[in-house]
Protein backbone atom coordinates (compact mmCIF):
# COMPACT_ATOMS: atom_id res chain seq x y z
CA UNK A 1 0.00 0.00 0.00
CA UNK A 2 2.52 2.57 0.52
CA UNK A 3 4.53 1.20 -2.12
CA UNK A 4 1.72 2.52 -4.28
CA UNK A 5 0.87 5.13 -2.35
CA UNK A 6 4.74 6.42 -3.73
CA UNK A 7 4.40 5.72 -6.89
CA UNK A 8 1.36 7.98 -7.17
CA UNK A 9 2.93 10.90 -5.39
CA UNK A 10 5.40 10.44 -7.92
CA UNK A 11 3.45 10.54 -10.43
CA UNK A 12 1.13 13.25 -9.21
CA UNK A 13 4.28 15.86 -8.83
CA UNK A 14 5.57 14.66 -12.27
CA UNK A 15 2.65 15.37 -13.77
CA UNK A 16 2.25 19.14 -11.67
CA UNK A 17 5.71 19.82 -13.28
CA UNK A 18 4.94 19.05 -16.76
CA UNK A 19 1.66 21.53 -16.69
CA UNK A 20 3.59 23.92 -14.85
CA UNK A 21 6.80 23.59 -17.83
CA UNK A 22 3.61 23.79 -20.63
CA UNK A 23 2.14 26.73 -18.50
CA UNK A 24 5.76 28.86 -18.60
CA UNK A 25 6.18 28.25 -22.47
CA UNK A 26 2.44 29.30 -23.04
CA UNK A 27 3.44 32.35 -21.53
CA UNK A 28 6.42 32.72 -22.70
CA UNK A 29 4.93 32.48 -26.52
CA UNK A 30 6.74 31.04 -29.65
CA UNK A 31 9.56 31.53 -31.42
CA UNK A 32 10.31 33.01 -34.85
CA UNK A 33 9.16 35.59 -37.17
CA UNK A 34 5.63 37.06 -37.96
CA UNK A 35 5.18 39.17 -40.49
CA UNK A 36 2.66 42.14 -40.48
CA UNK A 37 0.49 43.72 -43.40
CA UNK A 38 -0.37 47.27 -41.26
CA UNK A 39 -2.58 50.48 -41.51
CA UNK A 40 -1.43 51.58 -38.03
CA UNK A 41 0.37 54.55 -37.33
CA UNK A 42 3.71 54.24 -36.26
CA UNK A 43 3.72 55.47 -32.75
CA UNK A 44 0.67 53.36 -32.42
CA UNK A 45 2.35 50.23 -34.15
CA UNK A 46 5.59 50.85 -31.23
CA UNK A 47 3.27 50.84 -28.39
CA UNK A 48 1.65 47.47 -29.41
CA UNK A 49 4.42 45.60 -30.65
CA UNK A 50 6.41 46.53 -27.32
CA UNK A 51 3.97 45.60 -25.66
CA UNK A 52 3.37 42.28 -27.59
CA UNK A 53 7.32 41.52 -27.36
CA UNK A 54 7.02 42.00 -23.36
CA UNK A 55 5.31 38.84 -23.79
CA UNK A 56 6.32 36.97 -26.44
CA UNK A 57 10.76 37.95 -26.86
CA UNK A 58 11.53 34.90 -28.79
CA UNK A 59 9.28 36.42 -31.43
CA UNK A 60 10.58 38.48 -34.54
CA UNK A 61 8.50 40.59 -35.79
CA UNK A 62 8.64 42.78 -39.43
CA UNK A 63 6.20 44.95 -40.82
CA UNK A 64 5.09 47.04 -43.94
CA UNK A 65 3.07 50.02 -43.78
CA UNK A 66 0.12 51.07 -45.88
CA UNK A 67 -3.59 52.32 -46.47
CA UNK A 68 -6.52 49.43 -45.94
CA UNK A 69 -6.68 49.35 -49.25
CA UNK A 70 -3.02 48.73 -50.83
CA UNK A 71 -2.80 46.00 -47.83
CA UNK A 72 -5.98 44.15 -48.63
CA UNK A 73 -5.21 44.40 -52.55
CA UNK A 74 -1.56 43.26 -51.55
CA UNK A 75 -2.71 40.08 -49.29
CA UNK A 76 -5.05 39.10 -52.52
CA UNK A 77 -2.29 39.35 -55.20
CA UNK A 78 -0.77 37.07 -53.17
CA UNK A 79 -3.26 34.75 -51.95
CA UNK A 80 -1.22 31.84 -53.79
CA UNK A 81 1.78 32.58 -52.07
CA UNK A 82 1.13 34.61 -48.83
CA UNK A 83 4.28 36.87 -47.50
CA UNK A 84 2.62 37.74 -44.88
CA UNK A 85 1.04 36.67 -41.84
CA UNK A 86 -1.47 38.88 -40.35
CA UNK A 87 -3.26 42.29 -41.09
CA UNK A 88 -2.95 44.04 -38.70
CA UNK A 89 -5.60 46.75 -38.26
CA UNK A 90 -7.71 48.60 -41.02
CA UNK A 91 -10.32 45.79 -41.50
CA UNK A 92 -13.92 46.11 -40.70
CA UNK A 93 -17.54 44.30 -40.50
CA UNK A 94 -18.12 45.51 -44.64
CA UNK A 95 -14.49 43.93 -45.78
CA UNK A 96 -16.23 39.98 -45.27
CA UNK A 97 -18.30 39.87 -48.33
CA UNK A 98 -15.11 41.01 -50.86
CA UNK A 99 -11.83 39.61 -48.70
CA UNK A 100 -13.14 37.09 -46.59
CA UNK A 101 -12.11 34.16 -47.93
CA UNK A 102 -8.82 35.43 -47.69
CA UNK A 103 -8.54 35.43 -44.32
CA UNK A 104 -8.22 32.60 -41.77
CA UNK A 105 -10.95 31.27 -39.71
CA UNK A 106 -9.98 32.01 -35.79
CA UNK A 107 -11.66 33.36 -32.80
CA UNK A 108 -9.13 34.84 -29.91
CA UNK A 109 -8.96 33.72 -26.59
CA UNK A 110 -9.94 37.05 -25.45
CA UNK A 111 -12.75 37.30 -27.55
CA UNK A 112 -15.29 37.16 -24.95
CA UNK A 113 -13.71 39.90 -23.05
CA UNK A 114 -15.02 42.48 -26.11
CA UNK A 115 -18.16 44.91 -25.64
CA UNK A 116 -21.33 43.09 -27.56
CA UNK A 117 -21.17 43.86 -31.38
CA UNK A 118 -17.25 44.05 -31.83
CA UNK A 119 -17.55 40.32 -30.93
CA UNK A 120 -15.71 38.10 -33.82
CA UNK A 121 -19.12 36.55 -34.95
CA UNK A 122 -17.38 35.80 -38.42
CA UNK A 123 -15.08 33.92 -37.10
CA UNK A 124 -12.36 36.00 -39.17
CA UNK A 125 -12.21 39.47 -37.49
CA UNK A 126 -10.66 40.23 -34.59
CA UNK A 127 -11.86 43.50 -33.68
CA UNK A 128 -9.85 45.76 -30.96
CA UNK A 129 -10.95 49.19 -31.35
CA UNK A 130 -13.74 51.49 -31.74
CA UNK A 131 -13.46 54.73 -33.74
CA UNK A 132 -15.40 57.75 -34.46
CA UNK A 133 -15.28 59.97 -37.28
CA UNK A 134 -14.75 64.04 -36.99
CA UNK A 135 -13.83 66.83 -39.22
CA UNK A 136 -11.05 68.99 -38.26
CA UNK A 137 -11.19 72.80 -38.63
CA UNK A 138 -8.18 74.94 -39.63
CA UNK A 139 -9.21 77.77 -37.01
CA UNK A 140 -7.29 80.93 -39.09
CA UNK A 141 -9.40 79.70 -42.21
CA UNK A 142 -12.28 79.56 -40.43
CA UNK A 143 -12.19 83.17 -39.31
CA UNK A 144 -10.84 84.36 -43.10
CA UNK A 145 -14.27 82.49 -44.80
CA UNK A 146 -16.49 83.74 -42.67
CA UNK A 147 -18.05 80.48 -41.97
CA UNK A 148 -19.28 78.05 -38.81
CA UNK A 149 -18.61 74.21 -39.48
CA UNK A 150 -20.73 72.58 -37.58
CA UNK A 151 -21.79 69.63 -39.52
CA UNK A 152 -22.73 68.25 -43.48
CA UNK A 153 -25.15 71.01 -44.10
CA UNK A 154 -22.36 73.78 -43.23
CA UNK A 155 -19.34 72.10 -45.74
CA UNK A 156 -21.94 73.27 -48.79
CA UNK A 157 -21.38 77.12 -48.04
CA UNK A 158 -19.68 78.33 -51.65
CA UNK A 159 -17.24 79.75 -49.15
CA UNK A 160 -15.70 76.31 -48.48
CA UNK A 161 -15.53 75.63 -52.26
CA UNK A 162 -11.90 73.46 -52.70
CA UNK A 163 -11.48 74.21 -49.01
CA UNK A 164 -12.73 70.39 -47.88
CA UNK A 165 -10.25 67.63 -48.33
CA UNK A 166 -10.85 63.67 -47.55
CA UNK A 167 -9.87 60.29 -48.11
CA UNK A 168 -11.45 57.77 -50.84
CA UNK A 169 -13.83 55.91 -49.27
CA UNK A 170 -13.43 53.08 -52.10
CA UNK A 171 -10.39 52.27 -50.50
CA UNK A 172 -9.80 53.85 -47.27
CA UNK A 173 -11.37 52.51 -43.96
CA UNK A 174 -11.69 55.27 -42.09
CA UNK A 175 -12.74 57.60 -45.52
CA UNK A 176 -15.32 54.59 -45.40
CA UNK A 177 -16.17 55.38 -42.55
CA UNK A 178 -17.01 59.39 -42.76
CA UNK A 179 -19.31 57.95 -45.32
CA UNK A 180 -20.97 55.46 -43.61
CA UNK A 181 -21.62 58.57 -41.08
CA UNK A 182 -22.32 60.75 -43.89
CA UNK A 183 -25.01 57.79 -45.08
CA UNK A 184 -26.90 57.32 -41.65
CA UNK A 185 -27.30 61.37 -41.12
CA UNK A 186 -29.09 61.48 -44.39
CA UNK A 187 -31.53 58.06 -44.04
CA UNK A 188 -29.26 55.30 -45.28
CA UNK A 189 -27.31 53.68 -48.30
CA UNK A 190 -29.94 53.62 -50.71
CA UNK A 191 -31.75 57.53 -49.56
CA UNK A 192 -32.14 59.58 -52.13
CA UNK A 193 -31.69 62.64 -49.60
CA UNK A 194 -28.16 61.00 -48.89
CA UNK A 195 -27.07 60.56 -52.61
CA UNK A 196 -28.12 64.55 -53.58
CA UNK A 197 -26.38 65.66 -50.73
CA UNK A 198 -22.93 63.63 -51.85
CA UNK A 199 -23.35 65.52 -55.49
CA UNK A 200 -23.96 68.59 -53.88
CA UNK A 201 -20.96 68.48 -51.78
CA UNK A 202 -18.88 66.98 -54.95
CA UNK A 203 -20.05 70.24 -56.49
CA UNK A 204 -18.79 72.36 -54.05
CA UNK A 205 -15.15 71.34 -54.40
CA UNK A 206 -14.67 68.35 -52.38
CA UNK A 207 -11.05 67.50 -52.46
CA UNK A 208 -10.40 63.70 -52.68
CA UNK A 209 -7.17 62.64 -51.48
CA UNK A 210 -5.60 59.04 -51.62
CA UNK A 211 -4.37 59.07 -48.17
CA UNK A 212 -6.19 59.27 -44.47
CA UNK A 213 -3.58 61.24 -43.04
CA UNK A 214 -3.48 63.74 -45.24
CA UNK A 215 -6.49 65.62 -44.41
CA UNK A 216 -5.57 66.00 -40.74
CA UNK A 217 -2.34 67.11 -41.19
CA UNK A 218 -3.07 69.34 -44.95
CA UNK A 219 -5.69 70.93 -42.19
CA UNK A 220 -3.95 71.73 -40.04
CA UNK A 221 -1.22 72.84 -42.17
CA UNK A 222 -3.48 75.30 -43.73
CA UNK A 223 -4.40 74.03 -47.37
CA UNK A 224 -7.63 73.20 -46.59
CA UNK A 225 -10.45 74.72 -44.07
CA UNK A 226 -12.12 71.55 -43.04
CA UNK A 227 -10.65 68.17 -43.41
CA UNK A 228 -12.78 64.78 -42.77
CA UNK A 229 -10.86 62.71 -40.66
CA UNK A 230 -11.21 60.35 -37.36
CA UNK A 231 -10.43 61.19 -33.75
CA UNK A 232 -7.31 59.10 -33.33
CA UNK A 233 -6.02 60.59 -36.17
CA UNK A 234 -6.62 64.46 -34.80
CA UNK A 235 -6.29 63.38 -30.91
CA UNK A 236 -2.32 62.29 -31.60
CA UNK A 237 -1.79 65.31 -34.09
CA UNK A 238 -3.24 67.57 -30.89
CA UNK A 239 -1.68 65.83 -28.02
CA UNK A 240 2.23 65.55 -29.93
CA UNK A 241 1.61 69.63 -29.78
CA UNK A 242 -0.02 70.54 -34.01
CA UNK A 243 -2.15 73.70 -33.06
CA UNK A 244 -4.19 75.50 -35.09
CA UNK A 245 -7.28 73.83 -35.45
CA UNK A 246 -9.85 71.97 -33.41
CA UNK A 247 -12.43 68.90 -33.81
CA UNK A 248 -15.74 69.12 -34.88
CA UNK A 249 -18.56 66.58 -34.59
CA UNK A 250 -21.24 66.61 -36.87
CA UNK A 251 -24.65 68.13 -35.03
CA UNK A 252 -26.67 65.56 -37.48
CA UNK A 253 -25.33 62.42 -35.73
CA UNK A 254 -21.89 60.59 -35.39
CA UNK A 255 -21.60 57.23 -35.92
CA UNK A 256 -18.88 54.55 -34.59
CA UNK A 257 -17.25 51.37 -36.29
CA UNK A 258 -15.59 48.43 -35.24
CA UNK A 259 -11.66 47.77 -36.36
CA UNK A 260 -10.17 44.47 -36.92
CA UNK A 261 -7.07 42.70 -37.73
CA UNK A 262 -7.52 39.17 -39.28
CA UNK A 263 -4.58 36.20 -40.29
CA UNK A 264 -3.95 36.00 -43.43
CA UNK A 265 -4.74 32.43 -45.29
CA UNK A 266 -2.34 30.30 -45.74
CA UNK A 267 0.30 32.17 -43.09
CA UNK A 268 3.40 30.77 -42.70
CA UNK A 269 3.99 31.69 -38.72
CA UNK A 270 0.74 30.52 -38.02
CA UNK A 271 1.29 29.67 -34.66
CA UNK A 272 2.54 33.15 -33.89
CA UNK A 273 -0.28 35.07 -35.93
CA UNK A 274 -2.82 33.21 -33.39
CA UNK A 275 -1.07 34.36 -30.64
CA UNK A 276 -1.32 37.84 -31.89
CA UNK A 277 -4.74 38.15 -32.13
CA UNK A 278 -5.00 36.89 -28.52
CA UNK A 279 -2.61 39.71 -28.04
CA UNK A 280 -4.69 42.57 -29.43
CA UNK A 281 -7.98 41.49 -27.29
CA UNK A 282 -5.94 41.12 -24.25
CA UNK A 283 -6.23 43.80 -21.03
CA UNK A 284 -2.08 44.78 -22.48
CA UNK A 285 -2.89 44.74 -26.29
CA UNK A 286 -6.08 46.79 -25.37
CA UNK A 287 -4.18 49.10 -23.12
CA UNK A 288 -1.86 49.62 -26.01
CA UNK A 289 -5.21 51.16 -28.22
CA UNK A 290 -6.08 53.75 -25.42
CA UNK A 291 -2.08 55.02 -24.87
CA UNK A 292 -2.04 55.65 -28.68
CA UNK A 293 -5.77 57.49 -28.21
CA UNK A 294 -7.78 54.61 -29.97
CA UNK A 295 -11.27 53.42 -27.92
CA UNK A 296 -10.42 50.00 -26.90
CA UNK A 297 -13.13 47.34 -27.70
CA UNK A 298 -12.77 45.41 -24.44
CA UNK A 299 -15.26 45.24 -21.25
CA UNK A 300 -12.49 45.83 -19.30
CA UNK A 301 -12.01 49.07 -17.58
CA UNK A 302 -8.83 50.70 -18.20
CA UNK A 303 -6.84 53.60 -17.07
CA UNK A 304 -5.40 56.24 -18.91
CA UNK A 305 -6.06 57.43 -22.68
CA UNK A 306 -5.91 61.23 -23.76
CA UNK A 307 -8.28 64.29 -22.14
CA UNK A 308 -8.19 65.36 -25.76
CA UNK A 309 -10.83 62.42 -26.13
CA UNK A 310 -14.39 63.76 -26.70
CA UNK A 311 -17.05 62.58 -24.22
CA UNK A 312 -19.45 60.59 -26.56
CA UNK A 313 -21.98 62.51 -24.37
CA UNK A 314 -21.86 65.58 -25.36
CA UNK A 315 -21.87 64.28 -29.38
CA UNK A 316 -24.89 63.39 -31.02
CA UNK A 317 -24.79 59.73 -31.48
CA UNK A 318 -26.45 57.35 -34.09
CA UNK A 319 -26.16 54.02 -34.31
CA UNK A 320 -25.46 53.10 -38.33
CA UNK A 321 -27.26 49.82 -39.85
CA UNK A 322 -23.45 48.80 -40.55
CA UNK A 323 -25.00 45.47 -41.51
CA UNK A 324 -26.86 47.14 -44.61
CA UNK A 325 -24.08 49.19 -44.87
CA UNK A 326 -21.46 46.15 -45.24
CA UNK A 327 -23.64 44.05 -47.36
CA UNK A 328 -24.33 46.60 -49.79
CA UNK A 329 -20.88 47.86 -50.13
CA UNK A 330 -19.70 47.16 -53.67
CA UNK A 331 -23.12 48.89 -55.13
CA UNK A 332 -22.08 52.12 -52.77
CA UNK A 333 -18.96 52.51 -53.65
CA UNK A 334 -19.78 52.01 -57.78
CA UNK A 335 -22.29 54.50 -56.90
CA UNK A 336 -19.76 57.43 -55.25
CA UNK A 337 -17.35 56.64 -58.45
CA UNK A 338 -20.33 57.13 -60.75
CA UNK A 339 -21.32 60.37 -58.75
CA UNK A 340 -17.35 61.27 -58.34
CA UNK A 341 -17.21 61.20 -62.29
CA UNK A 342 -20.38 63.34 -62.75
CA UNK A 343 -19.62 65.61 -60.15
CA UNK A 344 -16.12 65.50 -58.67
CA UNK A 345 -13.58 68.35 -59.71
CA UNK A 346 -10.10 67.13 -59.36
């Protein structure tokens, strides 16, 4: 009996020790490379994947920068010969119907951790953040027009004509998403209301620009009065020390959207890419969104994040059909080409 009684004690420890070795290497991470596809900026990207390498040092990891749009193109080109692992930011709910199948199937650990409806219910998108769209307002030009920018109605004064700059929202997520904003003020996708209003402001000199930082910092700079951007974007320019303009919500309604990162199909550090998106929905890859002024997705509450940060009470809040929205995306943006070719002016 005691004889046996040994024997399990032995067996019992051995066994503690070999969950506590597979514990320390789970939390210690993998080895290697992983290679990142990214639309973050850069001091955003440093925060993260410091953060990431806290956990995980035995990991390499490379990146290459671009818009939503050059990555997404990028990861299909090479969808028979991935060389990369992971996009990393830029993706959203409307991407699934176009680049889905390009993307792995994977739900994070963490996943649970995220606020209802930035839940991966795809199975494809991790989302991490939550971003709002604003205009910034070049405060000298302001003053010289004569004008009040308060919200879509007040960008079609023929005082602001050339002076109001953004992004393509073919191919730029957060352009995308001033238009999705845009969309819901005026009644939806398909509203008539919405659609004259887009020619009308096309007619007044909207400025299209291939980049989403360029209207921030062109703003601010002084080529153009307003600039449609998102508050990330225009917190960071602030809070680094840019003066000279200020943030304006539009009084018809803001809107929010979900961000996601997703692994690329048929990555070659798969392993790693997993452990990634566990990464981003963690409490310490969610504390990484709100020290670079990004609204972290989570449930958790967590300290911190810039003052420069509107209150979402004092903005006028809508909630967008972004399942309309995503599922209708290819007809909307054919239709703001077709209107951009009737209407645009550079």
């Amino acid at each position: 009996m005691k004889k046996a009684l040994s024997i399990l004690l032995i067996a019992m420890v051995a066994i503690t020790a070999i969950f506590a070795q597979a514990a320390t290497e789970a939390q210690e991470g993998g080895s290697g490379e992983l290679i990142l596809y990214t639309t973050v900026s850069q001091a955003h990207y440093d925060i993260a994947i410091a953060k990431f390498n806290e956990l995980y040092p035995n990991i390499k990891v490379y990146y290459t920068y671009g818009g939503a749009g050059d990555c997404k193109a990028r990861i299909q080109a090479e969808a028979a010969n991935p060389q990369a692992d992971v996009q990393f930011g830029g993706l959203q709910y409307a991407d699934l119907a176009a680049y889905g199948d390009y993307f792995e199937t994977y739900v994070s650990v963490n996943d649970s951790k995220m606020q209802d409806g930035y839940k991966n219910t795809s199975g494809k998108l991790t989302f991490h953040d939550i971003q709002i769209p604003c205009m910034i307002v070049n405060d000298a030009l302001e003053a010289q027009l004569g004008v009040k920018v308060t919200g879509w109605n007040s960008l079609l004064d023929p005082a602001l004509y050339g002076k109001v700059v953004m992004a393509n929202p073919t191919s730029s997520s957060s352009a995308w998403n001033n238009l999705q904003c845009l969309l819901t003020d005026f009644g939806g996708w398909d509203s008539e209301a919405a659609w004259d209003y887009i020619a009308k402001l096309m007619q007044n000199g909207l400025v299209v620009v291939s980049s989403s930082s360029i209207p921030g910092k062109s703003t601010f700079a002084g080529e153009y009065a307003v600039g449609l951007s998102y508050e990330p974007a225009i917190v960071k320019l602030i809070d680094a020390g840019t003066t000279g303009g200020h943030m304006v919500f539009w009084e018809e309604g803001v809107t929010s959207v979900g961000f996601a990162s997703a692994i690329i199909k048929g990555a070659k550090n798969l392993a790693n890419a997993k452990l990634f998106m566990d990464f981003l929905q963690s409490d310490a890859g969610q504390q990484s969104y709100l020290d670079a002024a990004a609204r972290p997705a989570t449930t958790t509450k967590l300290e911190g994040g810039s003052p420069t940060m509107v209150d979402l009470d004092t903005v006028n809040y809508k909630v967008a059909d972004t399942e309309a929205l995503a599922n209708n995306k290819a007809a909307i943006c054919d239709k703001w080409n077709e209107y951009w070719a009737k209407y645009g002016k550079n």
